[in-house]
N, C-alpha and C. Protein backbone atom coordinates (compact mmCIF):
# COMPACT_ATOMS: atom_id res chain seq x y z
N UNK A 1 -31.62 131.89 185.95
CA UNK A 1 -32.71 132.80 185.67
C UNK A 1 -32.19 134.20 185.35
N UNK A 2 -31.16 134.64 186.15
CA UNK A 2 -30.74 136.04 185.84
C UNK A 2 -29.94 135.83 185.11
N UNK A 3 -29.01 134.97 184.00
CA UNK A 3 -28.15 134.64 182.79
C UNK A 3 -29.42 135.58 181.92
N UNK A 4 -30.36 134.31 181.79
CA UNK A 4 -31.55 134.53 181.04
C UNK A 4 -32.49 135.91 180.62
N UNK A 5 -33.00 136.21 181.86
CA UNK A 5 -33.00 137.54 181.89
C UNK A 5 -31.96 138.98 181.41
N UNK A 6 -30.43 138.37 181.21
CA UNK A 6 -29.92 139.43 180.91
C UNK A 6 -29.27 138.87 179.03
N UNK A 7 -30.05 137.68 179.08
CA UNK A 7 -29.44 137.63 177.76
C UNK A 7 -30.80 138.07 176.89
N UNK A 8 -32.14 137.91 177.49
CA UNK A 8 -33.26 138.88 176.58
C UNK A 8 -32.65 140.63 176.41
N UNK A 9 -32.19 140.97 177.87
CA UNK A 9 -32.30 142.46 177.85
C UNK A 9 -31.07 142.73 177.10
N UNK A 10 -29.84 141.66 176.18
CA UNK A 10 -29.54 141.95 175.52
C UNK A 10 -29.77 142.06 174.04
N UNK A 11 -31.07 140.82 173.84
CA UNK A 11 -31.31 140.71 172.35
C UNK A 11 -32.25 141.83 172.05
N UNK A 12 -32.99 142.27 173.12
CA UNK A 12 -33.75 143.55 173.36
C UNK A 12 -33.20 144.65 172.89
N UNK A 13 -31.56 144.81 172.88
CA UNK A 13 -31.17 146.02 172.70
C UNK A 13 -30.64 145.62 171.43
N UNK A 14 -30.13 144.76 170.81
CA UNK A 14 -29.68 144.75 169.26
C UNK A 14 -31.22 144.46 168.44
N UNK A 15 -32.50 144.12 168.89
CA UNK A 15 -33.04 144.08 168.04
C UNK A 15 -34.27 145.61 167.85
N UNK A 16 -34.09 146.00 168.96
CA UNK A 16 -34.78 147.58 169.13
C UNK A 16 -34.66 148.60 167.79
N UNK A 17 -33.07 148.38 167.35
CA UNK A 17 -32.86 149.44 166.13
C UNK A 17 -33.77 148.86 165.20
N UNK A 18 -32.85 147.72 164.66
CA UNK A 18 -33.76 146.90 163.84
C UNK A 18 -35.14 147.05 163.42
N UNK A 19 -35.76 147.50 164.41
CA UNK A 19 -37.66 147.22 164.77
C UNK A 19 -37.82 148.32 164.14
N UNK A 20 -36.99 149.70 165.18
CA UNK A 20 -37.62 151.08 164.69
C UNK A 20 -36.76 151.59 163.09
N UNK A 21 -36.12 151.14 162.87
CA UNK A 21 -35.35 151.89 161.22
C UNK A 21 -36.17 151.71 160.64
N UNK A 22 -36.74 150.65 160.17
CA UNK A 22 -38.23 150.27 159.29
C UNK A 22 -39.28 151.12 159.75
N UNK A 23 -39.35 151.23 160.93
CA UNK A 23 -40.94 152.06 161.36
C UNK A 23 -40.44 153.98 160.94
N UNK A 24 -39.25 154.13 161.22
CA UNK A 24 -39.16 155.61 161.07
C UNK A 24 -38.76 155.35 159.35
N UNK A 25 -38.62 155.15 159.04
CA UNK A 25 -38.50 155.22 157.43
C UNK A 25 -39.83 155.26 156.85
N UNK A 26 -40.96 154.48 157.50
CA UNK A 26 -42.53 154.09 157.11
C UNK A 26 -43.12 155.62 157.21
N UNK A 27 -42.52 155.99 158.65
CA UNK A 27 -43.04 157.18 159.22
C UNK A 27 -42.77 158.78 158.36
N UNK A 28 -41.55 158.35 157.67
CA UNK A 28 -41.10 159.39 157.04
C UNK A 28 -41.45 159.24 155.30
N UNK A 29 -41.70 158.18 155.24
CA UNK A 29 -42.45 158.06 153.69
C UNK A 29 -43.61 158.66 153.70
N UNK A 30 -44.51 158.92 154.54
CA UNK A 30 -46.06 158.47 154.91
C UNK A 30 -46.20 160.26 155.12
N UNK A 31 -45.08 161.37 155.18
CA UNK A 31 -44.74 162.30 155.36
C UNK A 31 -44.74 163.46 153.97
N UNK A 32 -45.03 162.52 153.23
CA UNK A 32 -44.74 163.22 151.91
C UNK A 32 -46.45 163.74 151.45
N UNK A 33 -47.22 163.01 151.93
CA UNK A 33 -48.50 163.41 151.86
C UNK A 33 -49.05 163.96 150.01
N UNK A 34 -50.08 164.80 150.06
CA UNK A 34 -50.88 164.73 148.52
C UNK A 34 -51.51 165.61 148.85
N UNK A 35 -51.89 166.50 147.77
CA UNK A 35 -52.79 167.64 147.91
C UNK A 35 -54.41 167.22 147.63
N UNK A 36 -55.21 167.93 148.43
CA UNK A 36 -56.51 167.42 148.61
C UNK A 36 -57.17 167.95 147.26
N UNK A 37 -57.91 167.56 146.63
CA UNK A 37 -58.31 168.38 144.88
C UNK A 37 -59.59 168.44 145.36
N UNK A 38 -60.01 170.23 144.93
CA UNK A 38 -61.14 170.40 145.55
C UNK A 38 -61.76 170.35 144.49
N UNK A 39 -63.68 170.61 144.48
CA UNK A 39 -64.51 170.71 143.84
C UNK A 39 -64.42 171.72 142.93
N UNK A 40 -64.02 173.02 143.11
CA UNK A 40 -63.90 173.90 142.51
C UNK A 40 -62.82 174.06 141.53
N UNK A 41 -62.00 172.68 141.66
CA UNK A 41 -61.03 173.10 140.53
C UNK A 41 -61.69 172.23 139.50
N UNK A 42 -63.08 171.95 138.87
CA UNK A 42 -63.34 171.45 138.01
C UNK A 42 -64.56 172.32 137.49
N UNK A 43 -64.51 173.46 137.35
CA UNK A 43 -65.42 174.09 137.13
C UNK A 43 -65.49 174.11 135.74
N UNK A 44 -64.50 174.10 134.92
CA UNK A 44 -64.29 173.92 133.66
C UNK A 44 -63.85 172.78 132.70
N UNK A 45 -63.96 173.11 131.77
CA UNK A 45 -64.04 171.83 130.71
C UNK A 45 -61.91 171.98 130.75
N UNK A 46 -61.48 173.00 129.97
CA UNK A 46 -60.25 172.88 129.91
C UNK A 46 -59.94 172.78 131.29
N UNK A 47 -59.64 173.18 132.18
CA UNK A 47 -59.35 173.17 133.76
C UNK A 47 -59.26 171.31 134.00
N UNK A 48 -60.45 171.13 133.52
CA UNK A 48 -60.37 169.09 133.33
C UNK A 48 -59.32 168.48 132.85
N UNK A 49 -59.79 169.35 131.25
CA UNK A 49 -58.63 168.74 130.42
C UNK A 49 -57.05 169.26 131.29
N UNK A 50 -56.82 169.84 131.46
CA UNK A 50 -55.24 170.20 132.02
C UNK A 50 -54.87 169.25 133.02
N UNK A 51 -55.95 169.06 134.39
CA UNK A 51 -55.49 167.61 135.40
C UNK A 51 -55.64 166.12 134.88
N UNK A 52 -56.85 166.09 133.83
CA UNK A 52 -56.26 165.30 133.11
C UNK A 52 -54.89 164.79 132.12
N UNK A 53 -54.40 165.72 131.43
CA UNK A 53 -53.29 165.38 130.56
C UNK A 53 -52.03 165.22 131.69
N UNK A 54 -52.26 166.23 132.85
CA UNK A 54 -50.99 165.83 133.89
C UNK A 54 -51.18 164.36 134.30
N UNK A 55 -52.67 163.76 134.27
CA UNK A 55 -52.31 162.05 135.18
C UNK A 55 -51.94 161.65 134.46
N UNK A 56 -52.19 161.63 133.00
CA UNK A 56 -52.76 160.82 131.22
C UNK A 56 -50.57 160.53 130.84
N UNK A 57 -49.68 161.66 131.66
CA UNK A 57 -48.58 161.25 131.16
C UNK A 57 -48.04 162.25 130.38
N UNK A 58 -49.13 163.21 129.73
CA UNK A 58 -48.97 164.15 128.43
C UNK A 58 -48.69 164.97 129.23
N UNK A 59 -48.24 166.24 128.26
CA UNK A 59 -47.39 167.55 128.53
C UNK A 59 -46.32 166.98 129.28
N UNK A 60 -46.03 167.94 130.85
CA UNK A 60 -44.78 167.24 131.38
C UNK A 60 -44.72 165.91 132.05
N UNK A 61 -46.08 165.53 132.35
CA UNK A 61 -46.09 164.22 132.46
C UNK A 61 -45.34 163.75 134.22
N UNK A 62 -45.56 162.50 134.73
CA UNK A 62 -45.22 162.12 135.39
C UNK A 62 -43.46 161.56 135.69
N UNK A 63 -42.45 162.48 136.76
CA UNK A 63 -41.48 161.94 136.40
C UNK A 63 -41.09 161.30 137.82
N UNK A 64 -40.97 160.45 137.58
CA UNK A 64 -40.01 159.34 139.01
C UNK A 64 -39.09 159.02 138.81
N UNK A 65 -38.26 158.93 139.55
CA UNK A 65 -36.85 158.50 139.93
C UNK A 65 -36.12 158.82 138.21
N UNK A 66 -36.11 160.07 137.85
CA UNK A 66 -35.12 160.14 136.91
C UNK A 66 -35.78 159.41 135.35
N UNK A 67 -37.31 159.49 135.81
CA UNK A 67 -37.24 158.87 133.74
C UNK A 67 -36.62 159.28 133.11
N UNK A 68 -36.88 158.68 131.98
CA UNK A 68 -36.43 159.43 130.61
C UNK A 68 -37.44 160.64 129.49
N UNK A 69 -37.43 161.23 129.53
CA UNK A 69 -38.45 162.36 128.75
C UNK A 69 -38.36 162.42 127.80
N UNK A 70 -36.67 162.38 127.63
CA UNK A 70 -36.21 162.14 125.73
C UNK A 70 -37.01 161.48 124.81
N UNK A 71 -37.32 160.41 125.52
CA UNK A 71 -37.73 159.03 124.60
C UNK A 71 -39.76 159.25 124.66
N UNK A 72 -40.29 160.49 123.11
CA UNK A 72 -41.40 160.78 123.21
C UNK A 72 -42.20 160.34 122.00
N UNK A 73 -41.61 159.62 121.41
CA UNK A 73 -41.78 158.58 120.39
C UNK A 73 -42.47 157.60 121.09
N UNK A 74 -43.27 156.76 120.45
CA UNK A 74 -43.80 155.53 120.83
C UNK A 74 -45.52 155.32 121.24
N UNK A 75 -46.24 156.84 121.46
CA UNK A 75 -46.82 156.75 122.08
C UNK A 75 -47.26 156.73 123.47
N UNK A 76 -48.75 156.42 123.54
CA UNK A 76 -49.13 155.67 125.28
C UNK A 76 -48.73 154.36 124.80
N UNK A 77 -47.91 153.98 124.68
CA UNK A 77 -47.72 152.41 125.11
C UNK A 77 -46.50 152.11 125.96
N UNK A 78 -45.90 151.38 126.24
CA UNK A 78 -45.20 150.71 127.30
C UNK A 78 -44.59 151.68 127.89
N UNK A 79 -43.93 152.48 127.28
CA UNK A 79 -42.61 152.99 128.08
C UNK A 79 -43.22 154.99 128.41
N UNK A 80 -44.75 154.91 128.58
CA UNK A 80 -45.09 156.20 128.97
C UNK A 80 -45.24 156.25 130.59
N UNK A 81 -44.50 155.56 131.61
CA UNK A 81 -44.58 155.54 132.69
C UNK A 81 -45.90 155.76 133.39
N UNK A 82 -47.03 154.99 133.08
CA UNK A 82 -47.83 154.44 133.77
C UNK A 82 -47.40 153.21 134.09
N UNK A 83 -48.32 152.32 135.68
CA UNK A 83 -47.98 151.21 135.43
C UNK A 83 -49.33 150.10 135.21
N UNK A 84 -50.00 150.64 134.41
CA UNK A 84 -51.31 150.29 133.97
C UNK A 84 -51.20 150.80 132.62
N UNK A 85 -52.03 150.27 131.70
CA UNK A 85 -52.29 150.21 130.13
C UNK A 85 -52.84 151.79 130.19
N UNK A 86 -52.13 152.79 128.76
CA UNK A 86 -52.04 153.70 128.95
C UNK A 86 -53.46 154.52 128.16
N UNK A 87 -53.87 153.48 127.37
CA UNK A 87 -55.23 153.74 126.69
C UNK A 87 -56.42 153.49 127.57
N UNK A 88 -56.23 152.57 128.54
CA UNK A 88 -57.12 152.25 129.60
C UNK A 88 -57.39 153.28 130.50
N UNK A 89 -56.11 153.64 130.61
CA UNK A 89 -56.09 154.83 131.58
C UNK A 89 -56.52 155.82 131.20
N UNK A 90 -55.82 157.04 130.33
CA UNK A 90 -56.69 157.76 129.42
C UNK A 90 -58.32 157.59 129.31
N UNK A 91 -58.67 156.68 128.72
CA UNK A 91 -60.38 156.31 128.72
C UNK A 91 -61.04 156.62 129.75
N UNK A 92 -60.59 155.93 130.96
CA UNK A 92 -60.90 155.87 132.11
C UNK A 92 -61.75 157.39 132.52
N UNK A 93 -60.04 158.03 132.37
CA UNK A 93 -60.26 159.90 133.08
C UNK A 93 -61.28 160.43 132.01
N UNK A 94 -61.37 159.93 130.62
CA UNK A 94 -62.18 160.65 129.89
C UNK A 94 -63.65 160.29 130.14
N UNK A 95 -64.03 159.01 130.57
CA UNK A 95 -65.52 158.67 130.87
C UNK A 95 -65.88 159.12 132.11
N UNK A 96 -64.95 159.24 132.98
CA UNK A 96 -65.73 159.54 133.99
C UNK A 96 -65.27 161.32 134.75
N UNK A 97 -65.05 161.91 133.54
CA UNK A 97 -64.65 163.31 133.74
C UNK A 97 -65.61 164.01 133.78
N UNK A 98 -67.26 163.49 134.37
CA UNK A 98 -68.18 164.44 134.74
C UNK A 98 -68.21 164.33 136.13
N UNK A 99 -67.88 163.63 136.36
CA UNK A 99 -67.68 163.60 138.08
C UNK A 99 -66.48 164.20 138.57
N UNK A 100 -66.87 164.57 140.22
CA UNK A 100 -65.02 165.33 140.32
C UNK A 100 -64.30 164.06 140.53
N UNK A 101 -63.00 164.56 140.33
CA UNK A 101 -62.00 163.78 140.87
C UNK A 101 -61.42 163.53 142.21
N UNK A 102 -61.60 162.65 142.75
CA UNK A 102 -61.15 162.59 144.05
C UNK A 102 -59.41 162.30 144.69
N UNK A 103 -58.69 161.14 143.80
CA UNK A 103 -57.85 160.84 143.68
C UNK A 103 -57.47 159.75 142.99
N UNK A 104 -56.21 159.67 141.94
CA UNK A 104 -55.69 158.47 140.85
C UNK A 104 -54.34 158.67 141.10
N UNK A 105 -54.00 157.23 140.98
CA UNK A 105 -53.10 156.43 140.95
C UNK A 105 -52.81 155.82 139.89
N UNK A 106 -51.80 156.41 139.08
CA UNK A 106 -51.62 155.71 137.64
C UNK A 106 -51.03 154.49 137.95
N UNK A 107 -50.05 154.33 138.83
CA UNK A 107 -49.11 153.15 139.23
C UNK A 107 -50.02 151.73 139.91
N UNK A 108 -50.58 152.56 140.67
CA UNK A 108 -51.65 151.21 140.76
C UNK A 108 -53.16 150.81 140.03
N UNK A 109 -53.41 151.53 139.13
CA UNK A 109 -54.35 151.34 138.64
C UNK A 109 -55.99 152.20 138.75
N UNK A 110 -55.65 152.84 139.85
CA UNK A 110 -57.17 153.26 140.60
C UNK A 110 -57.25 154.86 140.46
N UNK A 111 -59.16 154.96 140.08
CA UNK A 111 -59.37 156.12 140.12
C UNK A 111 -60.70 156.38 141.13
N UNK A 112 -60.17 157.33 141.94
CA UNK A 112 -61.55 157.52 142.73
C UNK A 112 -62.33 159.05 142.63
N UNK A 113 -63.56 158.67 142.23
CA UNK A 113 -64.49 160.29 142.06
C UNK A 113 -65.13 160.12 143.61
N UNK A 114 -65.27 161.70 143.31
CA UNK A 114 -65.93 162.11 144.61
C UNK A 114 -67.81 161.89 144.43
N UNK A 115 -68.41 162.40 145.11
CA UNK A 115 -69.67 162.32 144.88
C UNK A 115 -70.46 163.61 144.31
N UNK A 116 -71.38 163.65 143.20
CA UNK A 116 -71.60 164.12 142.41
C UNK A 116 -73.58 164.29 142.03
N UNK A 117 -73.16 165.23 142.59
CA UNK A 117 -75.36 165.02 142.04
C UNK A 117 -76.08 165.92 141.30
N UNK A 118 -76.61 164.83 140.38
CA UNK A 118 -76.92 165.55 139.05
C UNK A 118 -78.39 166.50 139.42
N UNK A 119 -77.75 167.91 138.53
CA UNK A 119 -78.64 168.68 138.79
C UNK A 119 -80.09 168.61 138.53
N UNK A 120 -80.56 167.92 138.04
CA UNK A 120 -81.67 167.05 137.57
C UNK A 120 -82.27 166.44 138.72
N UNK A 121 -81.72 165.50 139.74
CA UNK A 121 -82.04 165.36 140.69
C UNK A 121 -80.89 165.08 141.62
N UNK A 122 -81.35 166.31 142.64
CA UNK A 122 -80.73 166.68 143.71
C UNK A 122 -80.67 165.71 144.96
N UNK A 123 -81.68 164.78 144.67
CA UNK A 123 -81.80 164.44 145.59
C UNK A 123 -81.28 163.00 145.80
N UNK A 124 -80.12 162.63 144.59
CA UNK A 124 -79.82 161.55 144.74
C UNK A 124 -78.30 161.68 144.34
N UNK A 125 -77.20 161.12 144.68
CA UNK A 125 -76.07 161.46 144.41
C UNK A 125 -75.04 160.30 144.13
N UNK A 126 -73.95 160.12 142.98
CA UNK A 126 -73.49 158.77 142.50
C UNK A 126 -71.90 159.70 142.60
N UNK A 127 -70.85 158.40 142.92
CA UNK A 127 -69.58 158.86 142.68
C UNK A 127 -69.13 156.88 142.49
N UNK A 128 -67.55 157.11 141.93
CA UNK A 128 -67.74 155.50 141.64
C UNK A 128 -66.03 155.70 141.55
N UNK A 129 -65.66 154.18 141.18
CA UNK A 129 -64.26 153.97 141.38
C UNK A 129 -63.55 152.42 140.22
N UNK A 130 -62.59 153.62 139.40
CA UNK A 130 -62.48 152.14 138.83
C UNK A 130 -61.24 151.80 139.18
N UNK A 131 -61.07 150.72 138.28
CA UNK A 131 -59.72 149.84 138.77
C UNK A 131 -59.76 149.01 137.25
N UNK A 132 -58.07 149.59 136.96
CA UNK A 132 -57.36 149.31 135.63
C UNK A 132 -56.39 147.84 136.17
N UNK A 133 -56.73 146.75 135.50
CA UNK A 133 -56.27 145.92 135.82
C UNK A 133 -54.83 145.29 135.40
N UNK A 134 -54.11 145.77 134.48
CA UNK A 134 -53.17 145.64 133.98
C UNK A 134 -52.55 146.12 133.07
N UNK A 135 -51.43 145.91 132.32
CA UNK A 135 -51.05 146.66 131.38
C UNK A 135 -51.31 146.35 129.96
N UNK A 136 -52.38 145.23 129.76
CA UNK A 136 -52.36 144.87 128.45
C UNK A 136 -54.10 145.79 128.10
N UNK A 137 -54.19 146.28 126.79
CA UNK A 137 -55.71 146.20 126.51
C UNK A 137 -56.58 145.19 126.28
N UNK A 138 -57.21 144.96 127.08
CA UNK A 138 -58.13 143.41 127.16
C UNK A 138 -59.45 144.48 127.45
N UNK A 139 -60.37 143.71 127.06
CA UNK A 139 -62.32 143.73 127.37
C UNK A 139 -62.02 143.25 129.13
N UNK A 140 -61.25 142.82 129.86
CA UNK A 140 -61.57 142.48 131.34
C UNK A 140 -60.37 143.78 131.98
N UNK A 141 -60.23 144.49 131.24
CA UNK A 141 -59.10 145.20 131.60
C UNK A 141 -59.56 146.10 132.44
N UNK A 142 -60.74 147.01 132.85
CA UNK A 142 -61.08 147.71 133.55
C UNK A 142 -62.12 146.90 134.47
N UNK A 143 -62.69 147.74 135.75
CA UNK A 143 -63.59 147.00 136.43
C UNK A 143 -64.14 148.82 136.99
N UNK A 144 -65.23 148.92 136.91
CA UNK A 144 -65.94 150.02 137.61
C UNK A 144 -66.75 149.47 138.51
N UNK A 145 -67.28 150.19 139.74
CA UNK A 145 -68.08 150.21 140.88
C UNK A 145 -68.63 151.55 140.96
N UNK A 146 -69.70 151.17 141.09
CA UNK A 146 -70.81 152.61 141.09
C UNK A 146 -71.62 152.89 142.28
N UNK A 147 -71.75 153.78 143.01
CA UNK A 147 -72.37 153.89 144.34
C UNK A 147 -73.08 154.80 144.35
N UNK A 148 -74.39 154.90 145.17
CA UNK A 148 -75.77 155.76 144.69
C UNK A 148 -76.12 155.80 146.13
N UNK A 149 -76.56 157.15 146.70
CA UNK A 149 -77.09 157.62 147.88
C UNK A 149 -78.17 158.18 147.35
N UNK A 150 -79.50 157.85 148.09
CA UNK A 150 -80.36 159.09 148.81
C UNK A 150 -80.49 159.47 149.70
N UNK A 151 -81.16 160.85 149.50
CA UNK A 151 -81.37 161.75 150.31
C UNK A 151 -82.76 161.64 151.31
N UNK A 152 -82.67 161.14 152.37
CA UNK A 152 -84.16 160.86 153.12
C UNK A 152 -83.88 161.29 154.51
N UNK A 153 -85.05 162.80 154.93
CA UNK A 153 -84.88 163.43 155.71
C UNK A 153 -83.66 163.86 155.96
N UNK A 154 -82.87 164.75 154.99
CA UNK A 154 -81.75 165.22 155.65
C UNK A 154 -80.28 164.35 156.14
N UNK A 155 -80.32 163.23 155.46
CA UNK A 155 -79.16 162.33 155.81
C UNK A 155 -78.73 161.38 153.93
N UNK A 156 -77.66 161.22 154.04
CA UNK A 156 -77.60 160.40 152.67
C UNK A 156 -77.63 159.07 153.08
N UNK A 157 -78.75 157.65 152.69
CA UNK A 157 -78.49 156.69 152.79
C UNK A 157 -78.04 156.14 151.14
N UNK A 158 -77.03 154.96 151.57
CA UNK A 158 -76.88 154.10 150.01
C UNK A 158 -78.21 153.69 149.67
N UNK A 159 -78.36 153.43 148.11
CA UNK A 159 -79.42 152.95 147.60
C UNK A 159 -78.46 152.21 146.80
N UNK A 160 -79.32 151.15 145.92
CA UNK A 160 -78.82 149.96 144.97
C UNK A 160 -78.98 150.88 143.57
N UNK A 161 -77.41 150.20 142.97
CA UNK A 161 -77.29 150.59 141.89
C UNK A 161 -77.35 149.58 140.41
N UNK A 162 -78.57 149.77 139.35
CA UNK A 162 -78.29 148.83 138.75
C UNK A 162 -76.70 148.46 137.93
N UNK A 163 -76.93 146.98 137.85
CA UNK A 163 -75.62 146.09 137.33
C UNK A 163 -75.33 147.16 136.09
N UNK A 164 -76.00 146.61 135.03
CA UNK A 164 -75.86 147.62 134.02
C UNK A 164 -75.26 149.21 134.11
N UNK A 165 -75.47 149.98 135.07
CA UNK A 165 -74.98 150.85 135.05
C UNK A 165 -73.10 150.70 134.79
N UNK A 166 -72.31 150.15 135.74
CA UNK A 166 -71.15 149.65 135.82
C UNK A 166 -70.74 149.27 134.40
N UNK A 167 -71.40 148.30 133.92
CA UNK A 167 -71.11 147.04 132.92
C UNK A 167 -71.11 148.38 131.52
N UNK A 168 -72.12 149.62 131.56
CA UNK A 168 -72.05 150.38 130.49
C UNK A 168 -70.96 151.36 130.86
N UNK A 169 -70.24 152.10 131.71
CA UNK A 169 -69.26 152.70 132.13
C UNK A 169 -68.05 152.02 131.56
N UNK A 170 -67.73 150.68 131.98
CA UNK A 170 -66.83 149.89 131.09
C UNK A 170 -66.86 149.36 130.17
N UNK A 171 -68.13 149.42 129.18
CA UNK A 171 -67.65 149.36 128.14
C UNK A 171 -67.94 150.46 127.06
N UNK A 172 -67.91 152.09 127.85
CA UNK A 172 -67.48 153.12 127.19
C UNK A 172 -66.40 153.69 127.57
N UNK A 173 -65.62 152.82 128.51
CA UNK A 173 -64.24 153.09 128.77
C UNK A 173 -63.35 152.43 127.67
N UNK A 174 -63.46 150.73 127.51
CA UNK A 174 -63.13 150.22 126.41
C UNK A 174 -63.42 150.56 124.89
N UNK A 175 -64.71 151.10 124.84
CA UNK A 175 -64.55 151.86 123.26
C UNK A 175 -63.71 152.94 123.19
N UNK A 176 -63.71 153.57 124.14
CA UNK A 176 -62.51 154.95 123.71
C UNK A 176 -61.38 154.51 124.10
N UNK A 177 -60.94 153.66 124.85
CA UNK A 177 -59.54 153.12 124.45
C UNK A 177 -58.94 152.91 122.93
N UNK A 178 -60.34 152.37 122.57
CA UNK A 178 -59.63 151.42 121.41
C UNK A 178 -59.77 152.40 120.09
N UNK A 179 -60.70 153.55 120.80
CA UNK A 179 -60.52 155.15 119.90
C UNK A 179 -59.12 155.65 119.85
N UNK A 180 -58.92 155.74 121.10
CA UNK A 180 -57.10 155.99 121.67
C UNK A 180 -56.34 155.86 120.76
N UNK A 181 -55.92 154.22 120.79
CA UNK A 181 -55.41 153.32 120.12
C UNK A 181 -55.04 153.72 118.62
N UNK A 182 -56.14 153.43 118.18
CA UNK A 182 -56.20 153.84 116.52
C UNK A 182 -56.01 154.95 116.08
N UNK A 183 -56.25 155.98 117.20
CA UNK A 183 -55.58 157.53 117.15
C UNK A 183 -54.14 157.74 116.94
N UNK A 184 -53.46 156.70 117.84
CA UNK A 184 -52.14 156.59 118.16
C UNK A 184 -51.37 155.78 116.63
N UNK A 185 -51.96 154.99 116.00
CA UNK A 185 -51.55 153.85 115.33
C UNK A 185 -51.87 154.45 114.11
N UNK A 186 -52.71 155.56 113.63
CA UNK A 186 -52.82 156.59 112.61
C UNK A 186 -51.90 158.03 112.07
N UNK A 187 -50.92 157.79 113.26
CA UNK A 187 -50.14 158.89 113.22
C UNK A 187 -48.73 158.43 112.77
């Protein structure tokens, strides 16, 4: 019994590092954190356009681990370091650039708006989230979700949003892609 006992409290001690190197590495990735984007930095149309062209790749664009910048030929297509279709993406920020921005992820695909209520009526408020599904331009290539609160007594509850709403978001994301596109393929 006490062999036993001292042969756990040895695998205990070679496998302890093991356990924590992964967890303090997690801990120290998770450290790098993101700046919160407030409401007020969208007060303007260019102000848009500028956080847009920084996700979109354009101007200085996104650099990781040492891209290449040289190589500015080609377009948005493959090699503009998104890892989602680069006309999709683009479209994306351009359809839904009346809402604020909450946070995007070119690498994984996702854009999330904050919530947004049209001055028209105050009393109801929509923010939504899409998701770029890959790197090719396809009609299934985007997917939007649309979410709708009212306002009753002083609290926001969800309300139902029609289908159609979504289904027309993506496919005025896909027409200006394919505006993109032919922009790109004209030059």
């Amino acid at each position: 019994m006490a062999a036993m006992l001292k042969h756990r409290a040895r695998a205990a001690l070679i496998l302890r590092p093991l356990v924590a190197a992964p967890l303090m590495l997690l801990a120290l990735a998770a450290c790098g954190g993101g700046r919160i984007v407030e409401n007020d930095e969208y007060n303007t149309d260019s102000r848009r356009a500028r956080v847009a062209g920084r996700l979109s790749g354009e101007q200085d664009g996104l650099l990781i681990m040492g891209t290449d910048r040289s190589n500015r030929g080609g377009g948005a297509g493959a090699e503009s370091g998104l890892g989602v279709n680069a006309y999709l993406w683009r479209a994306t920020l351009d359809t839904l650039s009346f809402l604020p921005l909450s946070s995007a992820d070119p690498f994984g695909g996702v854009i999330i708006t904050d919530w947004y209520s049209p001055p028209a009526t105050p009393g109801e408020r929509f923010r939504a989230t899409a998701y770029i599904m890959g790197r090719q331009l396809r009609s299934d290539g985007v997917r939007i979700s649309v979410f709708r609160q009212e306002n009753r007594n002083g609290t926001w509850a969800d309300a139902p949003v029609a289908q159609a709403t979504a289904t027309d978001l993506e496919n005025q994301v896909l027409t200006r892609a394919r505006e993109l596109r032919s922009q790109t393929a004209a030059r």
